[in-house]
N, C-alpha and C. Protein backbone atom coordinates (compact mmCIF):
# COMPACT_ATOMS: atom_id res chain seq x y z
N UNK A 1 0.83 -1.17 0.00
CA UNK A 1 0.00 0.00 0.00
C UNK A 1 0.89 1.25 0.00
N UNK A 2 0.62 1.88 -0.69
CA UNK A 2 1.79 3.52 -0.85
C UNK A 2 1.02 4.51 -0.29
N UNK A 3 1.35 5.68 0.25
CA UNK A 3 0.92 6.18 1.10
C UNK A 3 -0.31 7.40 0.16
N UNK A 4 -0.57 7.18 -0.81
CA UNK A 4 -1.83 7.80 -1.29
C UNK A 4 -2.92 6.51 -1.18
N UNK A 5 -3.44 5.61 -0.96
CA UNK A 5 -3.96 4.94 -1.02
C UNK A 5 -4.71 4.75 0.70
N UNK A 6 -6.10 4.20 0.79
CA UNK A 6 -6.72 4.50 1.63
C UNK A 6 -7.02 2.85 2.44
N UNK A 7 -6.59 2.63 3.47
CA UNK A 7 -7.48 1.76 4.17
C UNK A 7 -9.03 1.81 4.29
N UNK A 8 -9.92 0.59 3.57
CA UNK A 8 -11.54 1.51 3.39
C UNK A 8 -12.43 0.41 4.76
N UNK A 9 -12.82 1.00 5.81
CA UNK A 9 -13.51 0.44 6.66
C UNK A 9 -15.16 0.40 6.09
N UNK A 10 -15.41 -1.03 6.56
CA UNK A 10 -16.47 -1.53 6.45
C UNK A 10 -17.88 -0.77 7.26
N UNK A 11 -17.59 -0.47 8.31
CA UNK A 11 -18.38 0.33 9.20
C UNK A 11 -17.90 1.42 10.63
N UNK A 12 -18.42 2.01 11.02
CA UNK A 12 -18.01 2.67 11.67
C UNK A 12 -17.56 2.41 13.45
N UNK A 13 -16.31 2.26 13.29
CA UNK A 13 -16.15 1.84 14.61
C UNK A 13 -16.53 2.08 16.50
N UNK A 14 -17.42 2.98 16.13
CA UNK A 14 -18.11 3.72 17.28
C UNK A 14 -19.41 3.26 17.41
N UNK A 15 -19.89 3.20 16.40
CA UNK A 15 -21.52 3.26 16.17
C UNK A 15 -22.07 2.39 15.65
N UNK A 16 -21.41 1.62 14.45
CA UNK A 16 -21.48 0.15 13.70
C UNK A 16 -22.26 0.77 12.16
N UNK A 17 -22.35 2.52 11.92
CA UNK A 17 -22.95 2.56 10.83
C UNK A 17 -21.85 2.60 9.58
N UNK A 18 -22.89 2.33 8.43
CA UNK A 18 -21.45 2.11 7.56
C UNK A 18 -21.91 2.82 6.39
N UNK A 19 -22.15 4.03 6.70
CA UNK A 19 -22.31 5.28 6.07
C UNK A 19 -21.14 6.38 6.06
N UNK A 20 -20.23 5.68 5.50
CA UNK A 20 -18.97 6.37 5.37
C UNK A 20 -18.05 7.29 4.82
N UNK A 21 -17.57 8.14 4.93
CA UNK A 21 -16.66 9.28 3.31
C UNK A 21 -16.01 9.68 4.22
N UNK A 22 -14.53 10.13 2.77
CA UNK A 22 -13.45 10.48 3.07
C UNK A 22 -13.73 11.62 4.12
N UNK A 23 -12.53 11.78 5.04
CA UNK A 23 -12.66 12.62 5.47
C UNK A 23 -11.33 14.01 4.74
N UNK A 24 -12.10 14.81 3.91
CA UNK A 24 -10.77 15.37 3.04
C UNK A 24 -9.59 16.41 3.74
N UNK A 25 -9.91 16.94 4.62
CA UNK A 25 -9.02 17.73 5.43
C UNK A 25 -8.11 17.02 6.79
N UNK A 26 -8.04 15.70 6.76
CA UNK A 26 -7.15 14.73 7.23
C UNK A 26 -6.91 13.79 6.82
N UNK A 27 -5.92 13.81 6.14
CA UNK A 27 -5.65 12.52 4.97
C UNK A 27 -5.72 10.79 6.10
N UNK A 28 -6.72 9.77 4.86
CA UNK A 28 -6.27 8.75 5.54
C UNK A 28 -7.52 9.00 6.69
N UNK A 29 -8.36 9.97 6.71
CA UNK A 29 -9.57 10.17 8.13
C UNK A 29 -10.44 9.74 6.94
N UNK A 30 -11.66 8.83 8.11
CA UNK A 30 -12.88 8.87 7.56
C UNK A 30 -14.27 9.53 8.46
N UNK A 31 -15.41 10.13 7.52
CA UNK A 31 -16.13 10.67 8.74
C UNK A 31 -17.47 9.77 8.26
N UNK A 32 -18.07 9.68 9.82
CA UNK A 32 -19.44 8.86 9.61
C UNK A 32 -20.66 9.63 9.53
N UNK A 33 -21.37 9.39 8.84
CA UNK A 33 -22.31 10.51 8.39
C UNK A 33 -23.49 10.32 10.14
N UNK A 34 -23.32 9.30 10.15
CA UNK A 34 -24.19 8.55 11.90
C UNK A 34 -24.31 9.57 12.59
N UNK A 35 -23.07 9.07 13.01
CA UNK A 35 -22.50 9.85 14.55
C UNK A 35 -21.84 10.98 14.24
N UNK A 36 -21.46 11.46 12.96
CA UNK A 36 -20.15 12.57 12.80
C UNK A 36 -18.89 12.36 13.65
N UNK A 37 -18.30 11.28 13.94
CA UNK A 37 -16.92 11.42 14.67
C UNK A 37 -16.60 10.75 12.94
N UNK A 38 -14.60 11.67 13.59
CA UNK A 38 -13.51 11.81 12.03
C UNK A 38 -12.84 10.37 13.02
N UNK A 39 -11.98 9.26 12.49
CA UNK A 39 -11.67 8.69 12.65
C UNK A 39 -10.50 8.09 11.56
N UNK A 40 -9.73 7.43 11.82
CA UNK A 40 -8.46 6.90 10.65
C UNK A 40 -8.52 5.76 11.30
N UNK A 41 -8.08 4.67 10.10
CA UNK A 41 -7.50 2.83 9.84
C UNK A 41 -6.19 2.82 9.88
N UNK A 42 -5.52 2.22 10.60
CA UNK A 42 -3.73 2.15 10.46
C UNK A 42 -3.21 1.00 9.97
N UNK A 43 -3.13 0.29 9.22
CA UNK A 43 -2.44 -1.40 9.17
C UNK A 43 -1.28 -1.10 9.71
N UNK A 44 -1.19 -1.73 10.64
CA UNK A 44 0.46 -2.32 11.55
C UNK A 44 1.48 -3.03 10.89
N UNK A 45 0.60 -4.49 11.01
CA UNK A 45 0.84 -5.22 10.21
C UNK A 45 0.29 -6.56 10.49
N UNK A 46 1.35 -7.83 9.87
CA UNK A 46 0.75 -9.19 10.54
C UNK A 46 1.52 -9.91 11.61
N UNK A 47 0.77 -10.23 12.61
CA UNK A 47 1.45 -11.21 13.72
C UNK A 47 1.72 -12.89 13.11
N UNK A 48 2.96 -13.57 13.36
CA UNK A 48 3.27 -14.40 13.14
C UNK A 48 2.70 -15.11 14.13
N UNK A 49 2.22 -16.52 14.37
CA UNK A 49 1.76 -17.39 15.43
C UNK A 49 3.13 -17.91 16.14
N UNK A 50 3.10 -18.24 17.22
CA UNK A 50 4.86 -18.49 18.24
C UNK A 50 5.21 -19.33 17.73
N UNK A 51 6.33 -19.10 17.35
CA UNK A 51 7.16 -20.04 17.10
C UNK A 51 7.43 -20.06 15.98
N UNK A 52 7.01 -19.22 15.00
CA UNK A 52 6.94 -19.10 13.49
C UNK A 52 7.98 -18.38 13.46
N UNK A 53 9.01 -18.87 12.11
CA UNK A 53 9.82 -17.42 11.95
C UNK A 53 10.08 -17.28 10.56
């Protein structure tokens, strides 16, 4: 993923609505039309299971 590209959530993590859009004045924010909270998706990454290498 390159850093113009958007993590796209399924629903809204506060509220569960999934009435969603960019949020354009914080890159990478999304706002919920629901509740109106601005919120952002981060991928970390992936956990290996123990012992895996």
């Amino acid at each position: 993923m390159t850093g113009t590209e958007r993590a796209v959530p399924f629903y809204c993590p506060y509220c569960g609505d999934e009435d969603l859009r960019p949020e354009e004045e914080s890159e990478g924010a999304w706002l919920c039309s629901a509740c109106r909270r601005v919120f952002s998706v981060k991928f970390i990454g992936l956990r290996l299971g123990e012992g895996v290498r």
